[in-house]
Protein backbone atom coordinates (compact mmCIF):
# COMPACT_ATOMS: atom_id res chain seq x y z
CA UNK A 1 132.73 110.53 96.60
CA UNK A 2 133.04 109.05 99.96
CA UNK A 3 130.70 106.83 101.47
CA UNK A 4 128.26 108.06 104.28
CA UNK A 5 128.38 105.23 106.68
CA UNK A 6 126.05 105.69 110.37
CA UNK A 7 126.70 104.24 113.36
CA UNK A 8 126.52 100.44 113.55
CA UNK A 9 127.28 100.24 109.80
CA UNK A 10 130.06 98.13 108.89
CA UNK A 11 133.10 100.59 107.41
CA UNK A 12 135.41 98.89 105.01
CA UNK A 13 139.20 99.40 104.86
CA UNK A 14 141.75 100.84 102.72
CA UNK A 15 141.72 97.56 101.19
CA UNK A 16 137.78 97.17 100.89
CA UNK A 17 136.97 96.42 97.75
CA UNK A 18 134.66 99.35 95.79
CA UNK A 19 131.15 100.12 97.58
CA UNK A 20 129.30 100.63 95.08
CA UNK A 21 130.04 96.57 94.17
CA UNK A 22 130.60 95.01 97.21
CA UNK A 23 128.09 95.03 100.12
CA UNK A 24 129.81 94.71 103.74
CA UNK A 25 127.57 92.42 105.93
CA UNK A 26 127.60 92.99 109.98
CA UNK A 27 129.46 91.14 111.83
CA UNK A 28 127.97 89.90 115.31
CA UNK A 29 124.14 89.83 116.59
CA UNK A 30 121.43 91.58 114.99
CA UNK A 31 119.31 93.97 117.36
CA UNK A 32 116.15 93.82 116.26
CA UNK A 33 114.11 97.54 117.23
CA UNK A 34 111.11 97.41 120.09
CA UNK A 35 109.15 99.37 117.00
CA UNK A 36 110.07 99.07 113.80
CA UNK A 37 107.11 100.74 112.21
CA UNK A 38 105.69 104.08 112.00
CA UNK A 39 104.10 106.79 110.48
CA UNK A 40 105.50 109.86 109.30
CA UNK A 41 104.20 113.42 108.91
CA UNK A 42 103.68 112.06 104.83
CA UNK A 43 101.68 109.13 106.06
CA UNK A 44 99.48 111.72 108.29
CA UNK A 45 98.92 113.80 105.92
CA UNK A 46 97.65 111.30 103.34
CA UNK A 47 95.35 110.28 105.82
CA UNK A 48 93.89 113.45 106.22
CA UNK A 49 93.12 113.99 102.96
CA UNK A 50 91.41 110.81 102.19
CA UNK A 51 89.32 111.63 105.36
CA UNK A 52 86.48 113.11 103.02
CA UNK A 53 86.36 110.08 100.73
CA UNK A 54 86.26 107.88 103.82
CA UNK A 55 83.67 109.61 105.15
CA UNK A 56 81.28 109.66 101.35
CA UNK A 57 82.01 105.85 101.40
CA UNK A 58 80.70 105.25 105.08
CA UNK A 59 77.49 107.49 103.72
CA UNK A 60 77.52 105.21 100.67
CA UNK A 61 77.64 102.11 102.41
CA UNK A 62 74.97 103.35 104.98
CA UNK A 63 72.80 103.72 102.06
CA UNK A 64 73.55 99.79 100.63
CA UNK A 65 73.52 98.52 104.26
CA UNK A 66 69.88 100.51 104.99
CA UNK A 67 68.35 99.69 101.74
CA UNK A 68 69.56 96.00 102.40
CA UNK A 69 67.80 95.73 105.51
CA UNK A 70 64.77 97.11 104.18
CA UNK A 71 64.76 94.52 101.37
CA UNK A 72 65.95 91.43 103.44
CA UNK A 73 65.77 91.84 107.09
CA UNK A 74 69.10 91.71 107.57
CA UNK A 75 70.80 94.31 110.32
CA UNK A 76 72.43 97.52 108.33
CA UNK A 77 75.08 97.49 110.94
CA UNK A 78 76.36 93.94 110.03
CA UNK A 79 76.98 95.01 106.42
CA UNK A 80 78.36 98.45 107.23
CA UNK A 81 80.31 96.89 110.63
CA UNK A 82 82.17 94.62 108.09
CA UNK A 83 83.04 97.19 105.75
CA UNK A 84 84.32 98.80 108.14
CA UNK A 85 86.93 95.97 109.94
CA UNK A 86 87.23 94.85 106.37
CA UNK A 87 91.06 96.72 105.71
CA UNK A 88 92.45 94.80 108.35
CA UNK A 89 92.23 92.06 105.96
CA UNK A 90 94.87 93.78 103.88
CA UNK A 91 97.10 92.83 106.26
CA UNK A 92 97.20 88.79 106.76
CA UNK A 93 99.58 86.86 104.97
CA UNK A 94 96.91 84.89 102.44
CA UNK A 95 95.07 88.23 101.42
CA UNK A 96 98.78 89.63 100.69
CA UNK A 97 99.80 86.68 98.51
CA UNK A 98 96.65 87.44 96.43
CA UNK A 99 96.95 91.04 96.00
CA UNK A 100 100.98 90.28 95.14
CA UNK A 101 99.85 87.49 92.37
CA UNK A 102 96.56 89.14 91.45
CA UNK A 103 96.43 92.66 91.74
CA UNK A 104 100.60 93.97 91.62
CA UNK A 105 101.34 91.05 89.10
CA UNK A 106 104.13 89.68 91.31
CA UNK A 107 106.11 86.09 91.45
CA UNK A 108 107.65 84.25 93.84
CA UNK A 109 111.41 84.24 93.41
CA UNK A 110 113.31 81.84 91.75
CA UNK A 111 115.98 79.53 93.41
CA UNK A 112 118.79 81.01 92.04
CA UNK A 113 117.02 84.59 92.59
CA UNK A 114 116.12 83.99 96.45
CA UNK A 115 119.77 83.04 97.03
CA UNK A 116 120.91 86.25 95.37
CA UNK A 117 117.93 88.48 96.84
CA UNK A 118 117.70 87.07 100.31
CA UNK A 119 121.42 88.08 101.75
CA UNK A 120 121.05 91.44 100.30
CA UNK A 121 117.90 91.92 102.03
CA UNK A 122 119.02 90.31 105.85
CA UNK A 123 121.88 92.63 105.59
CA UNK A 124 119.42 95.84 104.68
CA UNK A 125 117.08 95.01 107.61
CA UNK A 126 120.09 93.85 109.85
CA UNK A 127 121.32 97.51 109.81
CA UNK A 128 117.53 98.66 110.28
CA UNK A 129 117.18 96.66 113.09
CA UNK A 130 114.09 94.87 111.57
CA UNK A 131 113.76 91.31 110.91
CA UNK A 132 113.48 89.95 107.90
CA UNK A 133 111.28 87.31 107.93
CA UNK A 134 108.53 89.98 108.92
CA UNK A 135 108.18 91.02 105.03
CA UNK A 136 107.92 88.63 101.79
CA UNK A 137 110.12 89.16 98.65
CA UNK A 138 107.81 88.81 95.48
CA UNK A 139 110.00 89.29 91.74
CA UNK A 140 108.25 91.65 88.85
CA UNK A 141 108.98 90.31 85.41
CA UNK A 142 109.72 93.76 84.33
CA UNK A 143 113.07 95.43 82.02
CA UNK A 144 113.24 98.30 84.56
CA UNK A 145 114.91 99.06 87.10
CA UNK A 146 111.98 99.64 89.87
CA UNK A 147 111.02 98.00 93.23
CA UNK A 148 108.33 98.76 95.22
CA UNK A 149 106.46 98.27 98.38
CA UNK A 150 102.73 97.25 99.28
CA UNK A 151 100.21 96.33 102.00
CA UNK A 152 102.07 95.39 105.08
CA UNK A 153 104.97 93.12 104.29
CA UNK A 154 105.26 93.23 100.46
CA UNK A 155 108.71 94.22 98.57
CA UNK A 156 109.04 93.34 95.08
CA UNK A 157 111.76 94.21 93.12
CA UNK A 158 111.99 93.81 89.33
CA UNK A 159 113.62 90.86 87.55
CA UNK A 160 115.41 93.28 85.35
CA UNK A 161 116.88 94.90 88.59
CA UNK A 162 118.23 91.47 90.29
CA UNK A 163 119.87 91.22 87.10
CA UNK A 164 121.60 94.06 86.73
CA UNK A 165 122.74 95.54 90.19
CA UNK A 166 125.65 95.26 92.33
CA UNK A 167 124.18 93.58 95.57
CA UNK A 168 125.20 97.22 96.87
CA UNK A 169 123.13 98.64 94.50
CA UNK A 170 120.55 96.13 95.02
CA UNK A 171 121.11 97.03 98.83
CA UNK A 172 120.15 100.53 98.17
CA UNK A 173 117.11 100.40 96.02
CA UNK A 174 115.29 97.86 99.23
CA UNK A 175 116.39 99.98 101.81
CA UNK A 176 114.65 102.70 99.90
CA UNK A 177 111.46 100.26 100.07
CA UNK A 178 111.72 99.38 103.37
CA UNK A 179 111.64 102.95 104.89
CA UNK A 180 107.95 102.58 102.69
CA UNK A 181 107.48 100.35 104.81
CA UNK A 182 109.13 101.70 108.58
CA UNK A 183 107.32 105.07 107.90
CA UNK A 184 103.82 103.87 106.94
CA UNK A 185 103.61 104.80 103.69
CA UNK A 186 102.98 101.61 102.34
CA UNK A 187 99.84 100.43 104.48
CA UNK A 188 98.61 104.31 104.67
CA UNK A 189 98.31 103.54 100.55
CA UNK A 190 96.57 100.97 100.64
CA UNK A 191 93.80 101.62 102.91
CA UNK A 192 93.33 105.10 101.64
CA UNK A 193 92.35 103.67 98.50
CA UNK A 194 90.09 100.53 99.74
CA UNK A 195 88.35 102.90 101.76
CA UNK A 196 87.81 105.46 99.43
CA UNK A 197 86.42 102.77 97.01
CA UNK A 198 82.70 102.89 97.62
CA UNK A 199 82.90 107.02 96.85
CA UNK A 200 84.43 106.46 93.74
CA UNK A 201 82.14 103.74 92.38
CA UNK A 202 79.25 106.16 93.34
CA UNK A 203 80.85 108.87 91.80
CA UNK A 204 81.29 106.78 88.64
CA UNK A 205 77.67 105.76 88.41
CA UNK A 206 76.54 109.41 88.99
CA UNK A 207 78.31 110.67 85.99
CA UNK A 208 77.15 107.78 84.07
CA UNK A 209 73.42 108.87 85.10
CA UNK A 210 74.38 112.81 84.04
CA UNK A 211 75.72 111.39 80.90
CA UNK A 212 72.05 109.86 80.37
CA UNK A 213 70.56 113.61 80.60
CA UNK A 214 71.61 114.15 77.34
CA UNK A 215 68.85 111.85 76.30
CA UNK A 216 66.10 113.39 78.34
CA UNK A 217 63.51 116.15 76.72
CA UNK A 218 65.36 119.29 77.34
CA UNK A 219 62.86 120.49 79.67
CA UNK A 220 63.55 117.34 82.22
CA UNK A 221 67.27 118.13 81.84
CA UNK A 222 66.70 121.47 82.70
CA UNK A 223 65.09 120.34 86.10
CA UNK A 224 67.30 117.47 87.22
CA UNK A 225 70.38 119.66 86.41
CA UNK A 226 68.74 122.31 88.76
CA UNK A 227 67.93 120.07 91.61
CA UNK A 228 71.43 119.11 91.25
CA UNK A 229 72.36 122.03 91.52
CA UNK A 230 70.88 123.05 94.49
CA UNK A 231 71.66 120.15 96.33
CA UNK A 232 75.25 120.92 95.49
CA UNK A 233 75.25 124.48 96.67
CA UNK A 234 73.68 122.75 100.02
CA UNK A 235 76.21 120.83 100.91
CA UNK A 236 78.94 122.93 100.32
CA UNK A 237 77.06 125.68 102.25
CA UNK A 238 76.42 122.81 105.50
CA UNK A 239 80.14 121.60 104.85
CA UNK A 240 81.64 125.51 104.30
CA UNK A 241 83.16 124.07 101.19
CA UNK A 242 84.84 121.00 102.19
CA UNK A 243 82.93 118.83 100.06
CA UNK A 244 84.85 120.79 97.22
CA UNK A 245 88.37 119.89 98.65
CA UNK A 246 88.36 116.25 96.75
CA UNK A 247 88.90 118.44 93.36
CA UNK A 248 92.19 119.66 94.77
CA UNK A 249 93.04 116.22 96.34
CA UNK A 250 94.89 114.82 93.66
CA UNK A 251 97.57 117.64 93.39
CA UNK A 252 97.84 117.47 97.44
CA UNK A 253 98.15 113.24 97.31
CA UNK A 254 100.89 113.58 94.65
CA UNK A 255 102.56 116.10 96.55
CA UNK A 256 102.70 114.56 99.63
CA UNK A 257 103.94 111.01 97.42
CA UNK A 258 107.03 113.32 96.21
CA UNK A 259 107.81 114.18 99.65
CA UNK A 260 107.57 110.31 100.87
CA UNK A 261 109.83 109.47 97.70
CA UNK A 262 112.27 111.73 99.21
CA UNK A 263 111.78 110.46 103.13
CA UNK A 264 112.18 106.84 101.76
CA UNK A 265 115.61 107.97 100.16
CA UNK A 266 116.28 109.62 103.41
CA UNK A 267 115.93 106.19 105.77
CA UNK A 268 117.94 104.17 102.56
CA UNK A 269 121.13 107.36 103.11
CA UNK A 270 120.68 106.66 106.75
CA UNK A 271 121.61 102.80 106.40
CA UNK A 272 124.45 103.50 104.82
CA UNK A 273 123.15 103.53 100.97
CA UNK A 274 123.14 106.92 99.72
CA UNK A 275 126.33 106.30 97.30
CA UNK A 276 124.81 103.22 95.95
CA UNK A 277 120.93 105.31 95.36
CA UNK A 278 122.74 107.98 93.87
CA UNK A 279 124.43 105.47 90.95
CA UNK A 280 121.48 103.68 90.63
CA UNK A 281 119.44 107.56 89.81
CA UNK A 282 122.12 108.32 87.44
CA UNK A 283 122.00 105.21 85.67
CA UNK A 284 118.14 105.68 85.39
CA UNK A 285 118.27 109.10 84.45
CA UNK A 286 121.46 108.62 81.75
CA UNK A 287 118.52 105.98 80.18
CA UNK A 288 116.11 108.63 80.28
CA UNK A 289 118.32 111.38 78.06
CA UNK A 290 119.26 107.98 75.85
CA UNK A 291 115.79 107.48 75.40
CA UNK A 292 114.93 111.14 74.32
CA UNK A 293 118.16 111.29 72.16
CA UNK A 294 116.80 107.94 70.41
CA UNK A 295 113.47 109.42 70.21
CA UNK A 296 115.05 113.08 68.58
CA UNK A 297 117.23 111.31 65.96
CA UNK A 298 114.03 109.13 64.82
CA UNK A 299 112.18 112.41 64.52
CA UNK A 300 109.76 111.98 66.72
CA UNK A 301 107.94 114.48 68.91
CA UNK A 302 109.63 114.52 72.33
CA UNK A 303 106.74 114.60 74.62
CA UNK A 304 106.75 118.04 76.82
CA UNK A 305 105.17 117.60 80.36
CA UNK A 306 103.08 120.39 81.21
CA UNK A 307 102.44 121.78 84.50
CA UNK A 308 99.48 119.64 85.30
CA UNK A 309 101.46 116.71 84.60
CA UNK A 310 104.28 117.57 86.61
CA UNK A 311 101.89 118.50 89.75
CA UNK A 312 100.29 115.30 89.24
CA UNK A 313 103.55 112.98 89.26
CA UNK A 314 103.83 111.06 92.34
CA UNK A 315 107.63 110.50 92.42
CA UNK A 316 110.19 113.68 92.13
CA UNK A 317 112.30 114.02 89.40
CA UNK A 318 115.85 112.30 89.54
CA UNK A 319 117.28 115.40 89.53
CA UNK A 320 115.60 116.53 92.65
CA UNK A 321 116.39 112.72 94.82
CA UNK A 322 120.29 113.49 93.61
CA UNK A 323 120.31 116.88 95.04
CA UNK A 324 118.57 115.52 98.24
CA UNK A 325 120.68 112.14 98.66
CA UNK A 326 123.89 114.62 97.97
CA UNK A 327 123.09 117.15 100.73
CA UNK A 328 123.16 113.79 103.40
CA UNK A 329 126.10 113.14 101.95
CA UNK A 330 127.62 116.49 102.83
CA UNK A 331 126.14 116.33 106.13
CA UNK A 332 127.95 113.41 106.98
CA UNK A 333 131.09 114.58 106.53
């Protein structure tokens, strides 16, 4: 299968050694892009649908910052004013470290792993036109073959996958995480969830309380349940229903991931690294029949995704990135 190569992308010879091994490296100066970041129609629409959790967490934070100033003095608008500035934190080097070592469970490479990580990724963002030093490369003690991409300048690829690739290979499976990163879907992520934070604690504690009713006369029940009830039918009356559309926001959010999964394997095919994806897919999903033919011989039950399940996975099957990376292919012929 030949290899798709763009404009700009270095094109081995007749004599080149195989692609899927070898990684050509540009010869010449790097042009670094005026704007290197974006955000897609995926990144939009994840933002959209987050805006009614945004919008229950400002209410929710109103609530803290009013109730604090009637107990302290202090301003509501300085609590809720921070709140609100507070994602750009997300974004400074220091608060990234800590969510890499903290929160995503990430190292700092090795010696012997920054000299084998680091070319691959100057060549990736050389033929992005992005420079590298914008982003930090954080290692995942992990035995699976997985990268990902966080915040504003985090990649991390696992240990297991520095191991095991072909720098092309390797080459592939960044580029994938860097269009993540060149499309927004990375930072989009990220503040989605912080500021959707406050309406999910609140919703947490509410169902807590409603799982107390079960100790209350049944009488009392009766009545809170009502006045729930009511105030429920309110505000999706006042709202015409929108308060409703966080039930189907899950299945919209893990549709809108798929198509992102599929965008970032668009912008790694368009650097030159659809051959190299496509191996690395196969290899993952020839583990994934080894692993239900191990599980079948042992007699196990083979576990059978249902439709939920499927509607709620946030990355398309391998199946569904081959046929996609193979149509560029075609294209580009």
């Amino acid at each position: 299968m030949p290899m798709p190569y763009e404009s700009g992308t270095p094109r081995p010879d007749s004599s080149s050694p195989d692609p899927d091994t070898a990684l050509p490296r540009r010869t010449g100066r790097v042009h670094i892009a005026a704007h290197s970041r974006g955000a897609d129609i995926t990144t939009i629409g994840s933002l959209a649908l987050h805006l009614p959790h945004g919008a229950a967490s400002l209410a929710v934070i109103f609530v803290v910052s009013y109730t604090f100033d009637r107990l302290t003095g202090l301003p509501w608008w300085i609590l809720l004013g921070s709140w609100v500035v507070s994602g750009a934190l997300f974004f400074q080097r220091p608060c990234e470290r800590l969510l890499a070592l903290w929160l995503f469970g990430l190292r700092y490479p090795t010696p012997e792993e920054h000299e084998r990580l680091r070319p691959v990724w100057r060549e990736v963002t050389a033929r992005a036109g992005v420079d590298a030093n914008s982003y930090q490369l954080w290692i995942e003690e992990s035995d699976e073959i997985n990268a990902m991409a966080a915040a504003g300048h985090i990649v991390g690829v696992t240990s297991h996958s520095l191991r095991t690739l072909t720098p092309a290979q390797l080459g592939g499976v960044l580029a994938h995480e860097l269009g993540h990163h060149t499309r927004g879907h990375a930072w989009a992520t990220l503040l989605s969830l912080w500021y959707a934070l406050p309406a999910r604690l609140a919703l947490r504690a509410l169902l807590r309380l409603i799982a107390l009713l079960s100790r209350l006369p049944a009488g009392a029940a009766a009545v809170v349940i009502g006045v729930c009830g009511a105030a429920l039918v309110a505000l999706a009356t006042a709202t015409y229903g929108m308060i409703l559309l966080p039930l189907a926001t899950p299945y919209l959010m893990a549709a809108i991931s798929r198509r992102s999964e599929l965008r970032a394997d668009e912008h790694a095919a368009g650097l030159g690294f659809a051959f190299q994806l496509m191996t690395v897919l196969r290899q993952e999903c020839d583990r994934e029949e080894s692993r239900r033919v191990t599980v079948t011989v042992l007699g196990a039950a083979s576990p059978d995704e249902g439709l939920v399940t499927r509607l709620l996975d946030s990355h398309p099957d391998v199946h569904t990135r081959l046929h996609h990376l193979q149509a560029h292919v075609e294209n580009r012929r």
